[in-house]
N, C-alpha and C. Protein backbone atom coordinates (compact mmCIF):
# COMPACT_ATOMS: atom_id res chain seq x y z
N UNK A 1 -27.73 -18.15 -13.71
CA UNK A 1 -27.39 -17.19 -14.72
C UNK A 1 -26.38 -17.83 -15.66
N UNK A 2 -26.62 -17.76 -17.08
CA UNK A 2 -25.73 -18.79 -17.37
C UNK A 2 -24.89 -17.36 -18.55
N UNK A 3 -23.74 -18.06 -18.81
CA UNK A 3 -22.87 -16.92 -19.42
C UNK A 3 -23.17 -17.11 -20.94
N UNK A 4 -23.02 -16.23 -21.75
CA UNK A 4 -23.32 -15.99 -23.14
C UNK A 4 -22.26 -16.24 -24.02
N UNK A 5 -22.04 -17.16 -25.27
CA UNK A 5 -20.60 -16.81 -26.05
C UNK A 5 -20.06 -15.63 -26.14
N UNK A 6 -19.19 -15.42 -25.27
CA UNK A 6 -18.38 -13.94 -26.09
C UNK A 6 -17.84 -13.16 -24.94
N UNK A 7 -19.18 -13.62 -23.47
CA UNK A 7 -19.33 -12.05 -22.71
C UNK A 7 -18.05 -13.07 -21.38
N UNK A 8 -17.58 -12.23 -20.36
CA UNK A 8 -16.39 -12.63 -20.11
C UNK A 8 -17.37 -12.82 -18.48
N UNK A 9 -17.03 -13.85 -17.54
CA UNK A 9 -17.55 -13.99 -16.35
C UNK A 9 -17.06 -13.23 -15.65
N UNK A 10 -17.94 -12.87 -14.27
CA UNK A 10 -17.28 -11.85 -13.46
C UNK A 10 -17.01 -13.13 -12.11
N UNK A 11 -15.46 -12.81 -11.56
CA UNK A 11 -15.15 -13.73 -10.68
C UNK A 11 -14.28 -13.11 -9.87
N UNK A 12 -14.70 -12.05 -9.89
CA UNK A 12 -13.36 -10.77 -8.92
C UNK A 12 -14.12 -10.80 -7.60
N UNK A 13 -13.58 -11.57 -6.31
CA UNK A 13 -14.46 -11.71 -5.43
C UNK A 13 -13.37 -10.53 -4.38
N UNK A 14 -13.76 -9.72 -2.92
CA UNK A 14 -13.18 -9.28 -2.38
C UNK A 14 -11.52 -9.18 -2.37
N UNK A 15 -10.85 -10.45 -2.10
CA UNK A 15 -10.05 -10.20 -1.50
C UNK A 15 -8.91 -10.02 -2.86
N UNK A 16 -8.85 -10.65 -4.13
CA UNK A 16 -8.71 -10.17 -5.28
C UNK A 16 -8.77 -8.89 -5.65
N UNK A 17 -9.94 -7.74 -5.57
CA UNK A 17 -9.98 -6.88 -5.80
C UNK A 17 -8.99 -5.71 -4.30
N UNK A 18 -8.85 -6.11 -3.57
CA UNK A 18 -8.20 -5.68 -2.21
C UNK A 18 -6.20 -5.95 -2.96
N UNK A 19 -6.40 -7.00 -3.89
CA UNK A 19 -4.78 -7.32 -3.84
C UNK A 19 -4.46 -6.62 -5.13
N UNK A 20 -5.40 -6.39 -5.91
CA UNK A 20 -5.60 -5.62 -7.13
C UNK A 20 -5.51 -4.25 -6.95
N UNK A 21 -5.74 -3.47 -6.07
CA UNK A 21 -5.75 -2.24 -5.93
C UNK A 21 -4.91 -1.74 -5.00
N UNK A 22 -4.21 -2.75 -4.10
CA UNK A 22 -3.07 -2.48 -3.80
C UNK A 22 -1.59 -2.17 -4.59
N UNK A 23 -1.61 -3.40 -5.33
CA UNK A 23 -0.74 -3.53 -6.37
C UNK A 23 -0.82 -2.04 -6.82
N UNK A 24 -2.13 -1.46 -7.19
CA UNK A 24 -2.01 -0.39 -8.80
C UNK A 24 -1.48 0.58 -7.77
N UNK A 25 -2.01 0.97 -6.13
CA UNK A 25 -1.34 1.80 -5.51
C UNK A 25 0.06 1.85 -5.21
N UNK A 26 0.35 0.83 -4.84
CA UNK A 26 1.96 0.90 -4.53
C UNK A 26 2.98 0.85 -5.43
N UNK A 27 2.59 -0.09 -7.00
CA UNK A 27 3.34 -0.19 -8.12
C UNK A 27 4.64 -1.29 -7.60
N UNK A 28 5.69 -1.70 -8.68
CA UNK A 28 6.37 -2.30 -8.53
C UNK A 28 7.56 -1.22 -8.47
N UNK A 29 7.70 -0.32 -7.97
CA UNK A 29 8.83 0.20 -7.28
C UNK A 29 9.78 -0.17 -6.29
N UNK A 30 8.40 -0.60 -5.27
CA UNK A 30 9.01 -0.87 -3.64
C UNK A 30 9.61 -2.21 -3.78
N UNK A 31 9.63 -2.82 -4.89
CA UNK A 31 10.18 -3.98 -5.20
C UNK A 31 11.72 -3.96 -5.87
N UNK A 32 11.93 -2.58 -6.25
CA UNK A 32 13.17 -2.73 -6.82
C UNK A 32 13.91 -1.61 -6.08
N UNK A 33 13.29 -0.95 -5.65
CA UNK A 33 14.19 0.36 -4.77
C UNK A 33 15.15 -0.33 -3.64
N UNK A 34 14.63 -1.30 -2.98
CA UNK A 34 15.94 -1.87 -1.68
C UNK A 34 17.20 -2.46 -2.69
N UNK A 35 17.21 -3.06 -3.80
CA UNK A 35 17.78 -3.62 -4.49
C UNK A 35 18.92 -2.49 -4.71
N UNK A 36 17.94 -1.41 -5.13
CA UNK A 36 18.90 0.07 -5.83
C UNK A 36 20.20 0.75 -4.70
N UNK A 37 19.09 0.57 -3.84
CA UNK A 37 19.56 1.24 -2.41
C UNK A 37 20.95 0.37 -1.59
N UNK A 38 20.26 -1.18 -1.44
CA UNK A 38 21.50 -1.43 -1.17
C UNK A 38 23.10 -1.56 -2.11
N UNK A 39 22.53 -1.50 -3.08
CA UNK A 39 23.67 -1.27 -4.32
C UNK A 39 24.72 -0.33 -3.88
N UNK A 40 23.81 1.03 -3.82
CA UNK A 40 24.27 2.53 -3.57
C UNK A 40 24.96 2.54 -2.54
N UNK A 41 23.87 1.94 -1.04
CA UNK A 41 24.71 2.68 -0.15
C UNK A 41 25.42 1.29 0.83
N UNK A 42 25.06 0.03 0.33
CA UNK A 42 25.45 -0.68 0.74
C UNK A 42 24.82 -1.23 2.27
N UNK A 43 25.17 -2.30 3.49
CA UNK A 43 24.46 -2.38 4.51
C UNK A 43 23.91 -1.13 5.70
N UNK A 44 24.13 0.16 4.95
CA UNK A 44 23.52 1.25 6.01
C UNK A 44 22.00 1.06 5.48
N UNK A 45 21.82 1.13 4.00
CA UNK A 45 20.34 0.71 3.30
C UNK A 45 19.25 0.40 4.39
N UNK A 46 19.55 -1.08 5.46
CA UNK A 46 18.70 -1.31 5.76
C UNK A 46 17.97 -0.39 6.82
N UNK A 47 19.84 0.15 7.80
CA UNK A 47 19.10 0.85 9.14
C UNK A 47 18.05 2.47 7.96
N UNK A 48 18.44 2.79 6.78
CA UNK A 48 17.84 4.10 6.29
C UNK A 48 16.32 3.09 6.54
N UNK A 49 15.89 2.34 5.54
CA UNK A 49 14.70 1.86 5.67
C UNK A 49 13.56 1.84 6.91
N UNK A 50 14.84 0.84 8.21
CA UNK A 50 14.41 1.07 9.31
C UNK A 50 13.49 2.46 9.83
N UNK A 51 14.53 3.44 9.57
CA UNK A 51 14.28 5.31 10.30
C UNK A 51 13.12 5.39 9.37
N UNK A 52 13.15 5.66 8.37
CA UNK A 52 12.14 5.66 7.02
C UNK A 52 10.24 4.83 7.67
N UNK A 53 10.47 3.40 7.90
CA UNK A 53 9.30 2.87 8.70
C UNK A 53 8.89 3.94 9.88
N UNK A 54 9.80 3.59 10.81
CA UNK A 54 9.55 4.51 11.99
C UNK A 54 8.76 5.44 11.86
N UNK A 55 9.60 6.78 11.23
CA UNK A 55 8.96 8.10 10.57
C UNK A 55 7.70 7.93 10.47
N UNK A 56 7.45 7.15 9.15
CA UNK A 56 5.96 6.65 8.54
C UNK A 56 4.87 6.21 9.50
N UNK A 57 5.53 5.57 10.70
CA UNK A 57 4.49 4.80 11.33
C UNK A 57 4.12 5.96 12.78
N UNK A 58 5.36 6.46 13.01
CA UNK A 58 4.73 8.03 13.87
C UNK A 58 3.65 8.91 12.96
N UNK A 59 4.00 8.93 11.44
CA UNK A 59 2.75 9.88 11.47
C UNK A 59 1.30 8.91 10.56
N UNK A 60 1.21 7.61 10.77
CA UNK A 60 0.54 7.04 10.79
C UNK A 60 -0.51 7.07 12.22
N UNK A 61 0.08 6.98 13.15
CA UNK A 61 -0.16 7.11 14.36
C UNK A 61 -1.08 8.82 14.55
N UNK A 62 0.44 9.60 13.97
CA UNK A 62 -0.64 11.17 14.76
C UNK A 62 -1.81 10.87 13.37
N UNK A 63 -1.93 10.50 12.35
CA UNK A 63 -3.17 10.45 11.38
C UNK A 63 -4.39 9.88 12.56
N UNK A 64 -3.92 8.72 13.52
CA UNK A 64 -4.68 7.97 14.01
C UNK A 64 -6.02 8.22 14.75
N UNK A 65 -4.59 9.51 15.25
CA UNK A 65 -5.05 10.00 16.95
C UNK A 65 -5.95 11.40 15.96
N UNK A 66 -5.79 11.88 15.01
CA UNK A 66 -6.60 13.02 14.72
C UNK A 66 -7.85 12.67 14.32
N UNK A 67 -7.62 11.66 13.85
CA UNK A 67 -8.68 10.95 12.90
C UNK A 67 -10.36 10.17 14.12
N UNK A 68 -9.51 10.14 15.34
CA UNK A 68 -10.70 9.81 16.13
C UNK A 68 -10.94 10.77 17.38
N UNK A 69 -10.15 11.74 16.97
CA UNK A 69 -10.82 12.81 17.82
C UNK A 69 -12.18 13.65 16.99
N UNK A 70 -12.66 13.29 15.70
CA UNK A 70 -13.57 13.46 14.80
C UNK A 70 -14.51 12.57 14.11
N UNK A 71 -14.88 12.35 14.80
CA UNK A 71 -15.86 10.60 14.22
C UNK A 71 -16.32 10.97 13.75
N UNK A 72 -16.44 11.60 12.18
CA UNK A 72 -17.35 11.64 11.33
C UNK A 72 -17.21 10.94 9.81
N UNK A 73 -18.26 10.81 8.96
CA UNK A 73 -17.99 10.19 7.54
C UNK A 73 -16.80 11.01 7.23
N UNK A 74 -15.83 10.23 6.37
CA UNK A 74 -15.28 11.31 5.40
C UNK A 74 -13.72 10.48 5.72
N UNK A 75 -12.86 11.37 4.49
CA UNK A 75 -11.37 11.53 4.89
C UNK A 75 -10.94 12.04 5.67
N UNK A 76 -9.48 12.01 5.24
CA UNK A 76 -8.23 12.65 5.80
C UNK A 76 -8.37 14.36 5.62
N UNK A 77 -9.33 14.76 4.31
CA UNK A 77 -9.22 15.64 3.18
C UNK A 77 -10.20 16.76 3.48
């Protein structure tokens, strides 16, 4: 297939499009918020972060456990 003057190649293979749509989900926030945070509150910042993971990853977990007590197509939703 050969490309045409003008028209732009397509070269977006998986793992590109996986780092691409992460990016647009998460944004460059999580990149400047520890910065903000430890500013503010100084070395407690990290243990907040710490509790903050935790939290997240318990209800990552109960998502887990609900999510395969229902094996069917679909979401969360």
């Amino acid at each position: 297939m050969t490309v045409d003057a003008g028209e732009l190649e397509r070269n977006l293979g998986f793992l590109e499009a996986m780092t691409l749509g992460g990016g647009t989900m998460i944004g460059a926030g999580i990149f400047i918020l520890p910065g903000l945070a430890a500013e503010g509150a100084g070395p407690a910042s990290a243990i907040s972060f710490v509790i903050a993971g935790f939290v997240a990853l318990l209800a990552a977990l109960s998502l887990a456990e609900l999510a395969t007590g229902m094996p069917i197509a679909g979401g969360s939703y």
